[in-house]
PDB file of N, CA and C in Angstrom:
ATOM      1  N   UNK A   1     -98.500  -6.894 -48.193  1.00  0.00           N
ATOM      2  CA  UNK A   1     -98.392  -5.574 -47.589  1.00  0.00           C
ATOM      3  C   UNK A   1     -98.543  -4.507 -48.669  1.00  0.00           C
ATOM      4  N   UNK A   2     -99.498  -3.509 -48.149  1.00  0.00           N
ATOM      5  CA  UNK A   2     -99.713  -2.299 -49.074  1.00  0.00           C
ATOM      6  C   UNK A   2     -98.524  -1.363 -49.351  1.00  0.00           C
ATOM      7  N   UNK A   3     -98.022  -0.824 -50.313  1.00  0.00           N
ATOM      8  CA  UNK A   3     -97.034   0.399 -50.180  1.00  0.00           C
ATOM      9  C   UNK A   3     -97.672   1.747 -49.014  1.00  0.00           C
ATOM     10  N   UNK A   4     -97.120   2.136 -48.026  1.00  0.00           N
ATOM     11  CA  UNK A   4     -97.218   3.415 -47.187  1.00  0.00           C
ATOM     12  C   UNK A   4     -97.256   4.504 -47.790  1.00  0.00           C
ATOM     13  N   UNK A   5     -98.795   5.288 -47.388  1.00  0.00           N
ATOM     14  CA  UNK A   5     -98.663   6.580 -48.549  1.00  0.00           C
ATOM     15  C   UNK A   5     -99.979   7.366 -47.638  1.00  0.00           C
ATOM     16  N   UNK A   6     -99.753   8.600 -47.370  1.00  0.00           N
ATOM     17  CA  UNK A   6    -100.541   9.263 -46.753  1.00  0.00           C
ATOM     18  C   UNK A   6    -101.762   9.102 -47.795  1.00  0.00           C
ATOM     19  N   UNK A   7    -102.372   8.865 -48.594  1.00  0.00           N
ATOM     20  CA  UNK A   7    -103.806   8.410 -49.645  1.00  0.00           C
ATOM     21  C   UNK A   7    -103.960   7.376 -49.091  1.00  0.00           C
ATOM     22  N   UNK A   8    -103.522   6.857 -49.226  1.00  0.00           N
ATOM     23  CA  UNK A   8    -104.049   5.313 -48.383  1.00  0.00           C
ATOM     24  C   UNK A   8    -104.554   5.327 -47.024  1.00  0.00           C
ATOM     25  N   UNK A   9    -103.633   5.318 -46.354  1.00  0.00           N
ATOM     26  CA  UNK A   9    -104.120   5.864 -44.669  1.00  0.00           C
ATOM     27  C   UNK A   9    -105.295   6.645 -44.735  1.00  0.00           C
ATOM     28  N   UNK A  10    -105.397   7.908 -45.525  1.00  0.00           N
ATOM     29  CA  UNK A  10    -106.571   8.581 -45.551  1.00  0.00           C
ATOM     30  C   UNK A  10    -107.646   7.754 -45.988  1.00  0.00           C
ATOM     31  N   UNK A  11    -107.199   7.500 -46.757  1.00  0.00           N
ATOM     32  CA  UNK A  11    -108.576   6.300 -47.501  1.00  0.00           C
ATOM     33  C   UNK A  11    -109.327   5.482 -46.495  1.00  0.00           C
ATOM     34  N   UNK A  12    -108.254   4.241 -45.956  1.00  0.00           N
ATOM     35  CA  UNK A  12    -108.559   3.352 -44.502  1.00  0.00           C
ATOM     36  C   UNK A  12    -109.303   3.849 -43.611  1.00  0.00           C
ATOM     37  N   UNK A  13    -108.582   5.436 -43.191  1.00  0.00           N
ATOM     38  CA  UNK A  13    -109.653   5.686 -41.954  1.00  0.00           C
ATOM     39  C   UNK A  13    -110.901   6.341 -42.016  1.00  0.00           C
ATOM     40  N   UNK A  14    -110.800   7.192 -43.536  1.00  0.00           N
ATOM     41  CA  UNK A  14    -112.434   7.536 -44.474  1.00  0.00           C
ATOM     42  C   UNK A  14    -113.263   6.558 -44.048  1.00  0.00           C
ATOM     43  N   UNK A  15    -112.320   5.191 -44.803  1.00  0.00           N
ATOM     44  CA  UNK A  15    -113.773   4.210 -45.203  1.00  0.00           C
ATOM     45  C   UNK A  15    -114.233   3.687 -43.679  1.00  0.00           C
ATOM     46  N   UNK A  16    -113.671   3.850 -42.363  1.00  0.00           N
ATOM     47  CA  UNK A  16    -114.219   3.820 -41.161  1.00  0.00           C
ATOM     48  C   UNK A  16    -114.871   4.325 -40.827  1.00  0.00           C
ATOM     49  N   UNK A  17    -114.978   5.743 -40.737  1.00  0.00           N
ATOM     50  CA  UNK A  17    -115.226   6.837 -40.271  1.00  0.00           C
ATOM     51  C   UNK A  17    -116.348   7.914 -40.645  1.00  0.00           C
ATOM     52  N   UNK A  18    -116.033   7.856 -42.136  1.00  0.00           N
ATOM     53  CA  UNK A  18    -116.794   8.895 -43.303  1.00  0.00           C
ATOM     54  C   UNK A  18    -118.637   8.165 -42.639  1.00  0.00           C
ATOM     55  N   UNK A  19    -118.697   7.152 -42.799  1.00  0.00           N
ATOM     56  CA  UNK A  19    -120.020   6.295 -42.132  1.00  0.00           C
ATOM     57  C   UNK A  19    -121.022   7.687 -41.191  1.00  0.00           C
ATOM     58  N   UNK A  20    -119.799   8.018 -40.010  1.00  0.00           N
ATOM     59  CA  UNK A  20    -120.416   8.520 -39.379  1.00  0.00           C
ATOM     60  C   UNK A  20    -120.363  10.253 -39.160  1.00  0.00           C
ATOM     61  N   UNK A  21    -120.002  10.622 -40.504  1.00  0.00           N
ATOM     62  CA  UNK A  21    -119.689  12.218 -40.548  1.00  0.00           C
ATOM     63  C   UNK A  21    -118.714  12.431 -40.201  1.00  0.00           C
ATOM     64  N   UNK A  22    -117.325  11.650 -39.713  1.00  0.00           N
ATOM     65  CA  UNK A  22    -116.419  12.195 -39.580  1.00  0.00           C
ATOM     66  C   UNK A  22    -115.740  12.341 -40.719  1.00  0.00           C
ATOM     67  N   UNK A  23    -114.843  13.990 -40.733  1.00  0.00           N
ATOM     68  CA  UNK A  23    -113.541  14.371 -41.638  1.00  0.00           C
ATOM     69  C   UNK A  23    -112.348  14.013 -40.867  1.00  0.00           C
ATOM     70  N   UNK A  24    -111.919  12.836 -41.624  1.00  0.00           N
ATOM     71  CA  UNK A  24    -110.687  12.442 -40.803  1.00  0.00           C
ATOM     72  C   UNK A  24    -109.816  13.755 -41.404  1.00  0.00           C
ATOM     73  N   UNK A  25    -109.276  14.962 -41.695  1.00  0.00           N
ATOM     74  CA  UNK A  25    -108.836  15.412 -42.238  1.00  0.00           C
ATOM     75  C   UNK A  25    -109.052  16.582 -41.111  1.00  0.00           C
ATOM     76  N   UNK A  26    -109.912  16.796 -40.055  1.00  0.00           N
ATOM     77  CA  UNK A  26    -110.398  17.794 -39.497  1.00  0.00           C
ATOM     78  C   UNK A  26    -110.962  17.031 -38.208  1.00  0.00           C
ATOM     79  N   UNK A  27    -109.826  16.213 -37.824  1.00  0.00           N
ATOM     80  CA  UNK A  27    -109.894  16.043 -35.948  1.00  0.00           C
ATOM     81  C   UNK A  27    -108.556  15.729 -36.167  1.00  0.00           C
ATOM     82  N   UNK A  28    -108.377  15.983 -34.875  1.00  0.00           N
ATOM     83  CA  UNK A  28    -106.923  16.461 -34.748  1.00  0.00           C
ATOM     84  C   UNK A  28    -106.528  15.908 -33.568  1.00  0.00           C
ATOM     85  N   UNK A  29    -105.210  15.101 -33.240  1.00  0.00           N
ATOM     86  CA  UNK A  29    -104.342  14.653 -31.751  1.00  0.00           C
ATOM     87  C   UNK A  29    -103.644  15.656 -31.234  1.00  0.00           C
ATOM     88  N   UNK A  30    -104.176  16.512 -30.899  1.00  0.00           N
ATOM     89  CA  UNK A  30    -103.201  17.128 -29.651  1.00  0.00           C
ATOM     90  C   UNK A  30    -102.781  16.836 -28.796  1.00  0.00           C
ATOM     91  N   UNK A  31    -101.616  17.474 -28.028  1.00  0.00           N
ATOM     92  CA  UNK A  31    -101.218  17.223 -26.664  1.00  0.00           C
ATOM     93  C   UNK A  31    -100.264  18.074 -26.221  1.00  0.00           C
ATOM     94  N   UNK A  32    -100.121  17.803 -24.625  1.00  0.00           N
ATOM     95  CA  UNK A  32     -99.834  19.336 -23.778  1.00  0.00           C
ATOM     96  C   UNK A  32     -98.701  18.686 -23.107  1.00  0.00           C
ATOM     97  N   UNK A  33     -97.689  19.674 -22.634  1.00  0.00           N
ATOM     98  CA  UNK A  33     -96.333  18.829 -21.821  1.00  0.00           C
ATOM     99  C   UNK A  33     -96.950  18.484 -20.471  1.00  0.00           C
ATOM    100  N   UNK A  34     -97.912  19.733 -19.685  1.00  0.00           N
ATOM    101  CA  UNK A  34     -98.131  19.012 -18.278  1.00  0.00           C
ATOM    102  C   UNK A  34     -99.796  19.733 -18.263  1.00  0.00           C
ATOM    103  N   UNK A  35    -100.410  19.112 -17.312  1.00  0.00           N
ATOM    104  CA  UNK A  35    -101.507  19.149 -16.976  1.00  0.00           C
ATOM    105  C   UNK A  35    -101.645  20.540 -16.363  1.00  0.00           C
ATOM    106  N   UNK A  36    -101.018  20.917 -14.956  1.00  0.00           N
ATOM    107  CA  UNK A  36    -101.469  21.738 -13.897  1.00  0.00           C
ATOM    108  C   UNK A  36    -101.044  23.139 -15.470  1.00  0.00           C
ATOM    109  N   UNK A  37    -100.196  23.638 -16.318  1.00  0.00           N
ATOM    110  CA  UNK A  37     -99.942  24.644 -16.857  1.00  0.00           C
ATOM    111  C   UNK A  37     -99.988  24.454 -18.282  1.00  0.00           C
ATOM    112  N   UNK A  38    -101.109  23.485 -19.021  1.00  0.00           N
ATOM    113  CA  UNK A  38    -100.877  23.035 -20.423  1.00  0.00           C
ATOM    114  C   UNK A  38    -100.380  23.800 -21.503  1.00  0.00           C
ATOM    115  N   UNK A  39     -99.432  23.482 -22.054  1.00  0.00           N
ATOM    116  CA  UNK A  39     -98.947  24.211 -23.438  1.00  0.00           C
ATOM    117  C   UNK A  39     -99.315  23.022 -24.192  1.00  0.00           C
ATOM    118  N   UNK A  40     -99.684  23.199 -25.702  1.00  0.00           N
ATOM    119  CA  UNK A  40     -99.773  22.244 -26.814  1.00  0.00           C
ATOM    120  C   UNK A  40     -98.681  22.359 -27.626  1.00  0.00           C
ATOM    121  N   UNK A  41     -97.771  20.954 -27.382  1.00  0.00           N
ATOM    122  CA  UNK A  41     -96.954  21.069 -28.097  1.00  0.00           C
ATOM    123  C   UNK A  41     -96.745  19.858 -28.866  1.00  0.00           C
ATOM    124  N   UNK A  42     -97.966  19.115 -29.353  1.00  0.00           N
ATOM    125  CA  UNK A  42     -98.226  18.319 -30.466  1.00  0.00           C
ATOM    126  C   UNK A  42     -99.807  18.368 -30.955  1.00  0.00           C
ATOM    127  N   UNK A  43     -99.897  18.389 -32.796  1.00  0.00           N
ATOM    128  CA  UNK A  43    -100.860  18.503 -33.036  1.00  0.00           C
ATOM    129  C   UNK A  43    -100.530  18.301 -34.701  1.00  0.00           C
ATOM    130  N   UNK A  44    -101.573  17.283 -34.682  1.00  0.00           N
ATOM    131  CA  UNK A  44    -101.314  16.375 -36.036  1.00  0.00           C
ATOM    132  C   UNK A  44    -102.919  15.952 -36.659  1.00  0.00           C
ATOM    133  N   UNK A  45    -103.087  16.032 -37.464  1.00  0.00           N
ATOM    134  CA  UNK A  45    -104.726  15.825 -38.173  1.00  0.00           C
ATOM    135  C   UNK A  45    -104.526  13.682 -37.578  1.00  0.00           C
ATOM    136  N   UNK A  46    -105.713  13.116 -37.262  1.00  0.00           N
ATOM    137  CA  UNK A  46    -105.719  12.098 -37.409  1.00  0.00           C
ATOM    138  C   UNK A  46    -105.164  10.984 -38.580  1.00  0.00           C
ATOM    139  N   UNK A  47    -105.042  11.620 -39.878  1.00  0.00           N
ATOM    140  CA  UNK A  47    -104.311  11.171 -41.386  1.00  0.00           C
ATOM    141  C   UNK A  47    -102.693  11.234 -40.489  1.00  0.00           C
ATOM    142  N   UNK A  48    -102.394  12.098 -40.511  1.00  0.00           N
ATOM    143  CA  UNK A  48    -101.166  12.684 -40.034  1.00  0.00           C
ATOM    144  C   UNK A  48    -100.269  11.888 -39.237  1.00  0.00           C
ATOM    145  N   UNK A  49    -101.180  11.699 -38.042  1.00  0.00           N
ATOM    146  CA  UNK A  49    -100.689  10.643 -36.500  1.00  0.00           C
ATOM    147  C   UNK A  49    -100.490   9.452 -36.787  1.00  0.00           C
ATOM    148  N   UNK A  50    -101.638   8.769 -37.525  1.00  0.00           N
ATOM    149  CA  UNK A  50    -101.018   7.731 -38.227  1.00  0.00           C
ATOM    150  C   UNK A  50     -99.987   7.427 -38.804  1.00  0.00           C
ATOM    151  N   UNK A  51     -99.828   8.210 -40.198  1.00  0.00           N
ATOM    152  CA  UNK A  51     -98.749   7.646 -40.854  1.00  0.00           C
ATOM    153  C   UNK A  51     -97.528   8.107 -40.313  1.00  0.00           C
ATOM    154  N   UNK A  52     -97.317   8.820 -39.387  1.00  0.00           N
ATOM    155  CA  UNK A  52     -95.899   9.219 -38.598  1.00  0.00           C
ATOM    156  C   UNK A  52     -95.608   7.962 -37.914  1.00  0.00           C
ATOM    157  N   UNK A  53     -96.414   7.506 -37.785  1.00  0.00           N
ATOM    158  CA  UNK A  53     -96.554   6.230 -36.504  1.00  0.00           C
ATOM    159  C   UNK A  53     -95.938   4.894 -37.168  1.00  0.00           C
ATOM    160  N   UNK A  54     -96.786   4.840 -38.436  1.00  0.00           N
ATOM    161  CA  UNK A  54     -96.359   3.427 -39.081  1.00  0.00           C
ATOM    162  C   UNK A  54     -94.772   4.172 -39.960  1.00  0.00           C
ATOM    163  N   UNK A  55     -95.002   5.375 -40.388  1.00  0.00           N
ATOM    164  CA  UNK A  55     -93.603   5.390 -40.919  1.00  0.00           C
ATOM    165  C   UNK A  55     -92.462   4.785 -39.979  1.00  0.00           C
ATOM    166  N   UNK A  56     -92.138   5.008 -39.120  1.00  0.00           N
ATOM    167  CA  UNK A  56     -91.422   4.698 -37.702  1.00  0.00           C
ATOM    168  C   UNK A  56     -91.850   2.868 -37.209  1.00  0.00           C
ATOM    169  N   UNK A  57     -92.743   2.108 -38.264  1.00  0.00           N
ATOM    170  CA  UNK A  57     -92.779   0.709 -38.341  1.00  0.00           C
ATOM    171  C   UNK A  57     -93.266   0.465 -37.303  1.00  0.00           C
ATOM    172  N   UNK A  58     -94.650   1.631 -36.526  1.00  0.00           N
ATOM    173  CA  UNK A  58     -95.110   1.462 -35.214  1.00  0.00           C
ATOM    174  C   UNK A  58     -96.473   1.019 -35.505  1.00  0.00           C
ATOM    175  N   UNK A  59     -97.525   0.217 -34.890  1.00  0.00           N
ATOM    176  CA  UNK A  59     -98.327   0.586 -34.704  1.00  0.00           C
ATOM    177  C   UNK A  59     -99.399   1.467 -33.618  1.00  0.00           C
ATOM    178  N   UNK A  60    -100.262   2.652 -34.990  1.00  0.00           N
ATOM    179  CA  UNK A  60    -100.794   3.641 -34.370  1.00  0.00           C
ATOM    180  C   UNK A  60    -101.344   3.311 -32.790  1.00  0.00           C
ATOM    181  N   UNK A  61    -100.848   4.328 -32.029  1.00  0.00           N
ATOM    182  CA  UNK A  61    -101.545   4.028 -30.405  1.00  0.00           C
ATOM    183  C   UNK A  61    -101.939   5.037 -29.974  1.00  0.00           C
ATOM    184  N   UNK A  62    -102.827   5.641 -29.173  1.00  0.00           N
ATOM    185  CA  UNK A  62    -102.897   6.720 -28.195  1.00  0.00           C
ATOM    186  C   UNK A  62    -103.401   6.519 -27.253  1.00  0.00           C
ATOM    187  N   UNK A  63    -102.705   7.384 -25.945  1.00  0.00           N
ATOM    188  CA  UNK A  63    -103.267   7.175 -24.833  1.00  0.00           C
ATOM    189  C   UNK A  63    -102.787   8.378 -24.096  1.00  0.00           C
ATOM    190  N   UNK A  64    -103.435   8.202 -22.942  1.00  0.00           N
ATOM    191  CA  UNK A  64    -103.122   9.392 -21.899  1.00  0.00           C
ATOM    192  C   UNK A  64    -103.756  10.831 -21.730  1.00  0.00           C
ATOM    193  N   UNK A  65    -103.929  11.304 -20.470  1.00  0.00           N
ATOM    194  CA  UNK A  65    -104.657  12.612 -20.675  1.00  0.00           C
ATOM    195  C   UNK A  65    -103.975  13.360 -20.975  1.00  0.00           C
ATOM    196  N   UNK A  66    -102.630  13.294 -21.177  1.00  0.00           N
ATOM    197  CA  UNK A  66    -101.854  14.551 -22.465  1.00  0.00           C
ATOM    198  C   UNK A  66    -102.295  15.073 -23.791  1.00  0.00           C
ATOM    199  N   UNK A  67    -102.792  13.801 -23.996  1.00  0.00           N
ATOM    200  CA  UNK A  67    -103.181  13.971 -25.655  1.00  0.00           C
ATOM    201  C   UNK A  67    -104.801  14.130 -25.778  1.00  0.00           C
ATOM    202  N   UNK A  68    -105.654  14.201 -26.707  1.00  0.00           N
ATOM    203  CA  UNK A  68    -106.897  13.981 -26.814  1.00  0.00           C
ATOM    204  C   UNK A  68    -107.152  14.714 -28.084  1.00  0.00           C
ATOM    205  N   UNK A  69    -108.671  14.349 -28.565  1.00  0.00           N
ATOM    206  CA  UNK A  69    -109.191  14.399 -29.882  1.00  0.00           C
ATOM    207  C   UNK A  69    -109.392  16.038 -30.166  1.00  0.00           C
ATOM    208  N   UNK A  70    -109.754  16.538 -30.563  1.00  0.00           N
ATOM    209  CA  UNK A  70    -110.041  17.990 -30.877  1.00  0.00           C
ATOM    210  C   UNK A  70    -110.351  18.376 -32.392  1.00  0.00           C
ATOM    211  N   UNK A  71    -111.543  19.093 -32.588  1.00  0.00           N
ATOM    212  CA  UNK A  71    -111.519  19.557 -34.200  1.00  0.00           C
ATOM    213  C   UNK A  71    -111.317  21.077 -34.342  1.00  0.00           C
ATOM    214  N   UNK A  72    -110.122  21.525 -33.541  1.00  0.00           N
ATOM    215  CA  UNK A  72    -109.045  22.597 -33.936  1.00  0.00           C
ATOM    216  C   UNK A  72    -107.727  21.545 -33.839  1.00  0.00           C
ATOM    217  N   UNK A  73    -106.617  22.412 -34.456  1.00  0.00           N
ATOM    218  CA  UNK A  73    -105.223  22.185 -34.628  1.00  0.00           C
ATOM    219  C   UNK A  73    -105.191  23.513 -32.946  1.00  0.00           C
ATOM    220  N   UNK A  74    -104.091  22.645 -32.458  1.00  0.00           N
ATOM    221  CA  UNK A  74    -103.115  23.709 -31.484  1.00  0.00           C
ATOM    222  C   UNK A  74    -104.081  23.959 -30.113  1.00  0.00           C
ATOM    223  N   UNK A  75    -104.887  23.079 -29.752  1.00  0.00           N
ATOM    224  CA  UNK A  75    -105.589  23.472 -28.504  1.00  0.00           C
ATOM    225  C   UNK A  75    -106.377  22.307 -27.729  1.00  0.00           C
ATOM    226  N   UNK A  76    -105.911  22.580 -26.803  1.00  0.00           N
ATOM    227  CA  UNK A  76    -106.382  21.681 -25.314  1.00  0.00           C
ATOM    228  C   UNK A  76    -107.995  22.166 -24.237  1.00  0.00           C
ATOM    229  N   UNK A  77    -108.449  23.516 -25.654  1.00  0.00           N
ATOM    230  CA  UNK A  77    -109.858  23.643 -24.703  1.00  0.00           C
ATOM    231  C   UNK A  77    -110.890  22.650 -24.877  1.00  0.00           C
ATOM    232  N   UNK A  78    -111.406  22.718 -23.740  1.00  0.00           N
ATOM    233  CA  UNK A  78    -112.625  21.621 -23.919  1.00  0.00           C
ATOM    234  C   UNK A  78    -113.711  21.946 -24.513  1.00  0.00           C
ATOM    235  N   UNK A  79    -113.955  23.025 -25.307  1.00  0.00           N
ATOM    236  CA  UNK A  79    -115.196  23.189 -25.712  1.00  0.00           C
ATOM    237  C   UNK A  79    -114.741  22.874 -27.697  1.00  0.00           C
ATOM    238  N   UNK A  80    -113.360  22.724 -27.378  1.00  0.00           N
ATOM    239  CA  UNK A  80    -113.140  21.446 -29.015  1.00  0.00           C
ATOM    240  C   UNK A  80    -112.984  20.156 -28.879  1.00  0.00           C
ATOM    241  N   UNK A  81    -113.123  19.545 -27.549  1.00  0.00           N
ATOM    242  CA  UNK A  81    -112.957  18.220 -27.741  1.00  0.00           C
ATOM    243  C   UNK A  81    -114.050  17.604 -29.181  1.00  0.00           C
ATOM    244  N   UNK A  82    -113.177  16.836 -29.710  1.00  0.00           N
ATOM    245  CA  UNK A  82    -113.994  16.163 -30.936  1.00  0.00           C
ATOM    246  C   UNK A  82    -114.925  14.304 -30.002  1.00  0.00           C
ATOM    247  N   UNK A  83    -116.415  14.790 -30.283  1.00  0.00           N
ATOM    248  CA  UNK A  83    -116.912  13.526 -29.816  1.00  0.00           C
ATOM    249  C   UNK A  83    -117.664  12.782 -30.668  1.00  0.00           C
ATOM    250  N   UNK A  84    -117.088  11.771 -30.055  1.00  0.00           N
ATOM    251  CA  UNK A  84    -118.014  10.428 -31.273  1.00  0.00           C
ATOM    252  C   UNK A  84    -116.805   9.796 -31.463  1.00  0.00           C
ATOM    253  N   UNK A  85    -115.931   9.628 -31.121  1.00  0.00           N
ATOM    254  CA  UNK A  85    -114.501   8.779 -31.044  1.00  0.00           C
ATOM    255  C   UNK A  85    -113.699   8.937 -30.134  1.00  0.00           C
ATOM    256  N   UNK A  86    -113.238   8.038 -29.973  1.00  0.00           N
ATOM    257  CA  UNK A  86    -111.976   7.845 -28.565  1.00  0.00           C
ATOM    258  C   UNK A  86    -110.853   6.816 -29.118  1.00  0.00           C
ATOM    259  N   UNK A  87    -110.089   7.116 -27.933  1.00  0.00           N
ATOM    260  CA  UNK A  87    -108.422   6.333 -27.822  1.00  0.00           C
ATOM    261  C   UNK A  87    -108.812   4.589 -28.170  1.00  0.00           C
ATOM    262  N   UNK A  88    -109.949   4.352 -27.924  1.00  0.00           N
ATOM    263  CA  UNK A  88    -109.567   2.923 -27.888  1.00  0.00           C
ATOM    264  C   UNK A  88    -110.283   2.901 -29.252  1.00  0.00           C
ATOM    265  N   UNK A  89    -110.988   2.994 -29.876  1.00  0.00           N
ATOM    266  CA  UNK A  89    -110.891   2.554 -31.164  1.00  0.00           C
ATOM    267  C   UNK A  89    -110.338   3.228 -31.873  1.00  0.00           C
ATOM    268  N   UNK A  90    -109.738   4.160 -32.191  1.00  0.00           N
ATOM    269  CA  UNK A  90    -108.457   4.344 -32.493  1.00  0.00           C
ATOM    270  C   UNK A  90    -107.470   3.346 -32.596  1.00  0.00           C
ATOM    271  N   UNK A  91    -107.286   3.118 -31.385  1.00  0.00           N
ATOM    272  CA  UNK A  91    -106.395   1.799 -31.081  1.00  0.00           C
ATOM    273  C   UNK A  91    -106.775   0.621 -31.726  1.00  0.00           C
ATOM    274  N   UNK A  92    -107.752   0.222 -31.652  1.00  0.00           N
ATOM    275  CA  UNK A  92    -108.706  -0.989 -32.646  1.00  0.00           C
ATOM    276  C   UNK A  92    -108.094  -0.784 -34.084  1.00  0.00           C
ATOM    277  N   UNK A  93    -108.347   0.591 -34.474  1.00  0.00           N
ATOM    278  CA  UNK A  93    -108.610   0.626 -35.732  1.00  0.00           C
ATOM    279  C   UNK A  93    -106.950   0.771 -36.244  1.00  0.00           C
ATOM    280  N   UNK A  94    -105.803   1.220 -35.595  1.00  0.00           N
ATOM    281  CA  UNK A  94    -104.552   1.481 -35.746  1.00  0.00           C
ATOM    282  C   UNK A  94    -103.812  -0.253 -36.172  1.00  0.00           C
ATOM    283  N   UNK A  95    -104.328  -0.976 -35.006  1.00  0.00           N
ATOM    284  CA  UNK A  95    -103.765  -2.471 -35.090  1.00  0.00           C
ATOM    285  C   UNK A  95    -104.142  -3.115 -36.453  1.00  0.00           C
ATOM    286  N   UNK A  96    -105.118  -2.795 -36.966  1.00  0.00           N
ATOM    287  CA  UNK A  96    -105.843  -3.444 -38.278  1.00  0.00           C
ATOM    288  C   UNK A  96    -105.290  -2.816 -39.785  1.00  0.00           C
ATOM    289  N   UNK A  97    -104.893  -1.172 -39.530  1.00  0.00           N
ATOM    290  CA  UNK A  97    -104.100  -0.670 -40.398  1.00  0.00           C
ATOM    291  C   UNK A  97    -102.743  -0.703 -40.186  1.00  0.00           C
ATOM    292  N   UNK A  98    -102.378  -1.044 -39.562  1.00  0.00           N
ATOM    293  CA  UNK A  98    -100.437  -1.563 -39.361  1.00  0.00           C
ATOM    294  C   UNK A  98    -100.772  -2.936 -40.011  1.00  0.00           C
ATOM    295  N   UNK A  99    -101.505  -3.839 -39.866  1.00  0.00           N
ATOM    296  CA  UNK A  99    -101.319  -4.983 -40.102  1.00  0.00           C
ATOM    297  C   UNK A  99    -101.465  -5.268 -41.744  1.00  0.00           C
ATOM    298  N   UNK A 100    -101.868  -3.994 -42.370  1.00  0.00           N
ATOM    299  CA  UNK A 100    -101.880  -4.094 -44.394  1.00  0.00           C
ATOM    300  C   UNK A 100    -100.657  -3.760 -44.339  1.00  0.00           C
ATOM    301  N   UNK A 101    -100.750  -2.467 -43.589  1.00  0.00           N
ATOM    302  CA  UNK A 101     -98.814  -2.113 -44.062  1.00  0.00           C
ATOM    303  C   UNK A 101     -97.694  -2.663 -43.968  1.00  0.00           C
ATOM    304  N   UNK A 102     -97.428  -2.782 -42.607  1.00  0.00           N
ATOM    305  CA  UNK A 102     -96.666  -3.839 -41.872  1.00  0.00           C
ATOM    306  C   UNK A 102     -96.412  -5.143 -41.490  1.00  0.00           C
ATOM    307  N   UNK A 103     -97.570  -5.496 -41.885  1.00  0.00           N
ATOM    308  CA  UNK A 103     -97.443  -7.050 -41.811  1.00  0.00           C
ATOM    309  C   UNK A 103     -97.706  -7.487 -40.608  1.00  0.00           C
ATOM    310  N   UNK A 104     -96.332  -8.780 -40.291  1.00  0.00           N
ATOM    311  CA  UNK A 104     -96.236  -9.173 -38.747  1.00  0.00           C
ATOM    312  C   UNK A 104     -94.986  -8.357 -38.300  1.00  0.00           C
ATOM    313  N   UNK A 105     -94.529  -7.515 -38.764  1.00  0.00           N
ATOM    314  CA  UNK A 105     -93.161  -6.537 -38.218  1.00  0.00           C
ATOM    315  C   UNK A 105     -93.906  -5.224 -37.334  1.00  0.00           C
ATOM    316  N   UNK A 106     -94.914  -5.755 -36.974  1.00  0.00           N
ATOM    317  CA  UNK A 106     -95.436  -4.837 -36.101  1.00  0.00           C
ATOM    318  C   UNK A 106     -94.972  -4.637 -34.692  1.00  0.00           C
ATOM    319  N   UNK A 107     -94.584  -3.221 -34.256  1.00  0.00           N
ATOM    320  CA  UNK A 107     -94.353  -3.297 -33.125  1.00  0.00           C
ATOM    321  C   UNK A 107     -95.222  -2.054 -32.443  1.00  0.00           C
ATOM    322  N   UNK A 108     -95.452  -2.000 -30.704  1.00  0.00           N
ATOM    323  CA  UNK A 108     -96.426  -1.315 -30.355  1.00  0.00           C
ATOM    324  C   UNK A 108     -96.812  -1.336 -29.299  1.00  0.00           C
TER     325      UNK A 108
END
């Protein structure tokens, strides 16, 4: 198991990602308390969501139409949805980086 360190995480999801022009550093997980009147009241750079996740000995997950990708901080408009990635590889890619950090003490 690797030591946990926001460089690292950044690194992991670079060396995924960077491939295809993404700044993991500049898409962002937002999310809103309710649908019909959205307020954003989470918003974390993709580096960020991660390591909150495994700090807490989780592995990274997302789901739900609360949350979604965006390359602003603090907003649920659709004309920032960030495309060229989604929840499920995310999810792919979360299970594979818990598993340097965490080992088999993965939970999720």
């Amino acid at each position: 198991m690797e030591e946990l360190n926001i460089e690292r995480v950044r690194a992991m999801l670079h060396a995924r990602l960077s491939g295809r022009g993404i700044n993991v550093d500049k898409v962002y997980v937002n999310g809103i308390n309710k649908l019909d009147e959205p307020l954003v009241t989470y918003s974390q750079t993709l580096v960020w969501a991660f390591l909150l996740q495994l700090q807490d000995r989780e592995t990274p997950y997302f789901e739900g139409e609360h949350l979604g990708l965006f390359s602003e901080p603090y907003t649920f408009d659709p004309d920032f949805r960030f495309k060229g990635l989604d929840f499920d590889e995310l999810n792919r890619m979360g299970v594979d980086i818990a598993q340097v950090f965490l080992g088999g003490s993965v939970n999720g």
